[in-house]
N, C-alpha and C. Protein backbone atom coordinates (compact mmCIF):
# COMPACT_ATOMS: atom_id res chain seq x y z
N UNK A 1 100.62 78.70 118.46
CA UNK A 1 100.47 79.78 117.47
C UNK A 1 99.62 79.23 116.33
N UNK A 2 98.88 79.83 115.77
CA UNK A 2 97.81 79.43 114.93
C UNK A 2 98.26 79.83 113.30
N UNK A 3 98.00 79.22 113.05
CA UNK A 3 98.48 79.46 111.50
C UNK A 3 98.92 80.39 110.39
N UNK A 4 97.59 81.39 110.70
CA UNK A 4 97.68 82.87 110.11
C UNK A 4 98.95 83.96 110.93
N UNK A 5 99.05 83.28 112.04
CA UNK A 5 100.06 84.38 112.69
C UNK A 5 101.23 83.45 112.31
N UNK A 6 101.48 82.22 112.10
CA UNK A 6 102.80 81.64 112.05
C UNK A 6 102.97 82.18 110.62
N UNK A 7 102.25 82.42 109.67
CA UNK A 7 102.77 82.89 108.19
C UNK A 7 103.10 84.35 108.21
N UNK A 8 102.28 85.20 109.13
CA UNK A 8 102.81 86.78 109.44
C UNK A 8 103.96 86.32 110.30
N UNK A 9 104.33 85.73 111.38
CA UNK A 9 105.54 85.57 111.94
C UNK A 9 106.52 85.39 110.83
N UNK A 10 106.24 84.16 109.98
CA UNK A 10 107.53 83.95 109.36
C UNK A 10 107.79 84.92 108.09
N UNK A 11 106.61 85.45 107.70
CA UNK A 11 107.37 86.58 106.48
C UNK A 11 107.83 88.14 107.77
N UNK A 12 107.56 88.32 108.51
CA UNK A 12 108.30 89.64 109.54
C UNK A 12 110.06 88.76 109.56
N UNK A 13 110.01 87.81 110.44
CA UNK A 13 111.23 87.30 110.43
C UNK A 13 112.12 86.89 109.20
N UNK A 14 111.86 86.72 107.73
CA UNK A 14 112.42 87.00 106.92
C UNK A 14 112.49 88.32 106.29
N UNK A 15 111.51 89.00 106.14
CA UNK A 15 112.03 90.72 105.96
C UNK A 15 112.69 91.34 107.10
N UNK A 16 112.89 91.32 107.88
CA UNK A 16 113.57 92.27 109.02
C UNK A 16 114.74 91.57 109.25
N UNK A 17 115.35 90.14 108.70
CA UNK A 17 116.11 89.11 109.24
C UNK A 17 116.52 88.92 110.63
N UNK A 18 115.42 88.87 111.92
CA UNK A 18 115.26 88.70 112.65
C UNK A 18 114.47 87.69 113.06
N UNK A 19 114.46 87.22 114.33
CA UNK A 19 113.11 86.49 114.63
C UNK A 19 112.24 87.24 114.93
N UNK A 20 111.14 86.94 114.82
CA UNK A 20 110.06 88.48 115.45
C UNK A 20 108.98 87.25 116.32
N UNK A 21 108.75 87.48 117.27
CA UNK A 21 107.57 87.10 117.81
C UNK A 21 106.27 87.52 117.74
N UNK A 22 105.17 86.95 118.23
CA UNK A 22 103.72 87.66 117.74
C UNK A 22 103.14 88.79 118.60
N UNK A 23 103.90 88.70 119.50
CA UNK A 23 103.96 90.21 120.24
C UNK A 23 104.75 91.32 119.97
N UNK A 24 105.94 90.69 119.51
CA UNK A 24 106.93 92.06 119.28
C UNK A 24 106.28 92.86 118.02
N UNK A 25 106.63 94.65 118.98
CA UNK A 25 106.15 95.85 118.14
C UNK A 25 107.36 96.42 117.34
N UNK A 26 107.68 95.22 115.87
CA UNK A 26 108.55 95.47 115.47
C UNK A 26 109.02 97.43 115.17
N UNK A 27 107.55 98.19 115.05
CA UNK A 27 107.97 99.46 114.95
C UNK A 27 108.52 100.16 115.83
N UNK A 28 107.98 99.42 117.25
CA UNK A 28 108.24 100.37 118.34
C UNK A 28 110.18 100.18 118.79
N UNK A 29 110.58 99.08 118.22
CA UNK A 29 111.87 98.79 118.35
C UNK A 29 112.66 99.07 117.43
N UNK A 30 112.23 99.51 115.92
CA UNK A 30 112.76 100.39 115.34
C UNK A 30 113.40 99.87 114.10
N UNK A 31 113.20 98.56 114.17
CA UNK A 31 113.35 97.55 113.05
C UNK A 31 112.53 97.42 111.89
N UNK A 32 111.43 98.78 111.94
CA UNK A 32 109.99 98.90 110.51
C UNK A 32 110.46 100.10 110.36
N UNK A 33 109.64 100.54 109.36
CA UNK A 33 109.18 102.11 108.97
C UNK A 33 108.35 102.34 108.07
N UNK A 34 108.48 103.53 107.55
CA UNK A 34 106.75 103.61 107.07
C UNK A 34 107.04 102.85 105.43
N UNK A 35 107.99 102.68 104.81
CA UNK A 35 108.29 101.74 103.48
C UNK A 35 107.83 100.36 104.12
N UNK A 36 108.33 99.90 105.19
CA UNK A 36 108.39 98.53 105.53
C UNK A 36 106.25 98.25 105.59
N UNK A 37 106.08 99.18 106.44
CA UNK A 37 104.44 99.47 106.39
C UNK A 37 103.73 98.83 105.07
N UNK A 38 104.02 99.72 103.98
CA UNK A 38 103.58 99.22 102.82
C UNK A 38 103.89 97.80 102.36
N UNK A 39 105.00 97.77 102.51
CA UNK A 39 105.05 96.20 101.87
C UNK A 39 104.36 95.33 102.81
N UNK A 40 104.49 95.48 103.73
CA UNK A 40 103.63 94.43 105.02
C UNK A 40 101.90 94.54 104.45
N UNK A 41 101.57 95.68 104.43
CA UNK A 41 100.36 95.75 103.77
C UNK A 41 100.00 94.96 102.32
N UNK A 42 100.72 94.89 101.54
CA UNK A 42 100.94 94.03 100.16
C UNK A 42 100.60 92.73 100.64
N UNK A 43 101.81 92.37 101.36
CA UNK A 43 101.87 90.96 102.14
C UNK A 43 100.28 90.63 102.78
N UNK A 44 99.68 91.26 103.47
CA UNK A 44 98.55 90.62 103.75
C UNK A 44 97.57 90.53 103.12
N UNK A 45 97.60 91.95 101.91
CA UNK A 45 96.69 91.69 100.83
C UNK A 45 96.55 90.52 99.76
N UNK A 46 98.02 90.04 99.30
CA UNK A 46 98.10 89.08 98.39
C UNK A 46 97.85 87.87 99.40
N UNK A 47 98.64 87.61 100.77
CA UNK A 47 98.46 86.09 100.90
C UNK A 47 97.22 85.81 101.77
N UNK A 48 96.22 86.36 102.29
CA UNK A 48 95.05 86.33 102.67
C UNK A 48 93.96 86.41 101.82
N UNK A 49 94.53 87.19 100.51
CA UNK A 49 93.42 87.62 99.77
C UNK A 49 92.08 88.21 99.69
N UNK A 50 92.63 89.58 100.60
CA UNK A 50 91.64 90.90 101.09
C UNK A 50 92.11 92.07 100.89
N UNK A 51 91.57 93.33 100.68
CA UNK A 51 91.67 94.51 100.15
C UNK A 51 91.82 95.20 101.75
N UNK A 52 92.69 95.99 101.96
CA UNK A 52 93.23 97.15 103.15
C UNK A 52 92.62 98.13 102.55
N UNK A 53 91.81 98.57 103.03
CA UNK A 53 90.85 99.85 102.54
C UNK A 53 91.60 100.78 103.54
N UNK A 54 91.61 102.03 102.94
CA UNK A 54 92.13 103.45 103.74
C UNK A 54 91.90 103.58 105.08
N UNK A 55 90.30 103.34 105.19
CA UNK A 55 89.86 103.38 106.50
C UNK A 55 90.46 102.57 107.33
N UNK A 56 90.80 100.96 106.82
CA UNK A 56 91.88 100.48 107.58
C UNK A 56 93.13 100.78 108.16
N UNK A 57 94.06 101.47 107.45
CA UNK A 57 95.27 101.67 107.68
C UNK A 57 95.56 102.92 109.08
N UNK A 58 95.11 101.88 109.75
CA UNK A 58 95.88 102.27 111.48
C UNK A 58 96.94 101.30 111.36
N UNK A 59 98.02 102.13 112.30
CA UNK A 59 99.45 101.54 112.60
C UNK A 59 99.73 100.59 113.53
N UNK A 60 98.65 100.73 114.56
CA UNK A 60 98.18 100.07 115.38
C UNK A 60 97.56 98.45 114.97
N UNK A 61 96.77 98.21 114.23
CA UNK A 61 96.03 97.05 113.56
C UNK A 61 97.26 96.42 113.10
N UNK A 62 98.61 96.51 112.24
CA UNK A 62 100.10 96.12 111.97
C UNK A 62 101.45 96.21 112.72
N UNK A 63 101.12 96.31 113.90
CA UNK A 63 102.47 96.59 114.78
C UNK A 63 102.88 95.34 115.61
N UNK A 64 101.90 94.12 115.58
CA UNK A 64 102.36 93.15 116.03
C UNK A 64 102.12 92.53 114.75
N UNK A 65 102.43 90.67 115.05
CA UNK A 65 101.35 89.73 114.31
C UNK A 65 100.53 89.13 114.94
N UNK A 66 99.92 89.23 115.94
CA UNK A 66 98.89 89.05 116.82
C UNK A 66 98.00 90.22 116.15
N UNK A 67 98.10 91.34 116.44
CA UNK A 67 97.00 92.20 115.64
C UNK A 67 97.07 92.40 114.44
N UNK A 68 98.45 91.55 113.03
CA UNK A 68 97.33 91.23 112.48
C UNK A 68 96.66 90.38 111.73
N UNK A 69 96.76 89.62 112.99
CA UNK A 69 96.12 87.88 112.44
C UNK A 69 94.46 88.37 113.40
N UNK A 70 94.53 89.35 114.12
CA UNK A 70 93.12 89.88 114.67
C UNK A 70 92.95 90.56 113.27
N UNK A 71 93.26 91.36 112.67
CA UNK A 71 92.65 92.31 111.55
C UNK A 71 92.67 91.42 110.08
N UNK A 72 93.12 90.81 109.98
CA UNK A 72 93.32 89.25 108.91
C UNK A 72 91.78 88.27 108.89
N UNK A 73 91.75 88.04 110.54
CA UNK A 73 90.05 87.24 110.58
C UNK A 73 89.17 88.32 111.02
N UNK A 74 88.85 89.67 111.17
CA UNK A 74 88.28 90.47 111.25
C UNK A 74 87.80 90.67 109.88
N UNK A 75 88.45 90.71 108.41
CA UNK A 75 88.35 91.40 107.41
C UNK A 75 87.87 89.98 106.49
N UNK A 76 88.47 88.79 107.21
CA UNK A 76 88.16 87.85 105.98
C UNK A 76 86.61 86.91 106.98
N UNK A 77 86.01 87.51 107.97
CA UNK A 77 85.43 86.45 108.84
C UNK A 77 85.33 85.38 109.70
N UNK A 78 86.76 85.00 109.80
CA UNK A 78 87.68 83.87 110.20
C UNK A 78 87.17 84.07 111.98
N UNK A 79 87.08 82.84 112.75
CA UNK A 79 86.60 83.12 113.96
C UNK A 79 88.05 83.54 114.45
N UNK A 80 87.70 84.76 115.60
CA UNK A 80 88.55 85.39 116.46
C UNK A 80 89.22 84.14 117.59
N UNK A 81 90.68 84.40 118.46
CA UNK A 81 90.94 83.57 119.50
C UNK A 81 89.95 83.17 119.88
N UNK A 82 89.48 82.11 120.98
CA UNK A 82 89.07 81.76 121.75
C UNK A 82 87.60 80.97 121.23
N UNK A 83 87.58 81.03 119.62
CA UNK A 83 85.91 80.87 119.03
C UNK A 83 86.28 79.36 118.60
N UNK A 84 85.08 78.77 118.56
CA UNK A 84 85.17 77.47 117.67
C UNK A 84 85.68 77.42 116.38
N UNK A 85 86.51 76.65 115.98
CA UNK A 85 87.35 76.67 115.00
C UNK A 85 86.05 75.87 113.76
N UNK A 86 86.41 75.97 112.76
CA UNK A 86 85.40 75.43 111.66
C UNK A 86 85.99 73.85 111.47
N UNK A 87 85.49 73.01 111.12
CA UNK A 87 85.92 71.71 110.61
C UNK A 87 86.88 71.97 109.63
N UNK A 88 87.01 72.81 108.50
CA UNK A 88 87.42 72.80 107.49
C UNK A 88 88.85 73.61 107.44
N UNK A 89 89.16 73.67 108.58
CA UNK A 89 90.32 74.30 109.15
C UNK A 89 91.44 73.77 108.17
């Protein structure tokens, strides 16, 4: 697990007081809602330090932490899975 998803893993698993994995669709199991939404949105705005523009806010892009440690290096430039990692990692 790579870094950006181990910090979305571990703040899901302390707000929901569950473990959450980077696949689990904490909404689809019924453990989110649309309050929980917002604050998750906060959460990636402050600790990534990027703006969720409107156009962003699909439910889809936040329903795992796999998608959104994809929408995290999508928004900040960060190479996607499978890319060469930077030295400065």
């Amino acid at each position: 697990m790579n870094d950006i998803t181990s910090q979305i893993t571990g703040f899901l698993s302390a707000a929901l007081r569950r473990q959450v994995e980077p696949d689990d669709d904490y909404f689809a199991q019924g453990l989110a809602d649309s309050l929980f939404a917002l604050e998750l949105v906060t959460f990636v705005e402050s600790r990534f330090a990027l703006t969720v523009e409107v156009e962003d806010l699909d439910l889809d892009s936040f329903r795992t932490a796999n998608r959104i440690t994809q929408f995290v290096r999508r928004k900040t430039g960060a190479p996607q899975s499978g890319e060469a990692h930077a030295e400065s990692d």
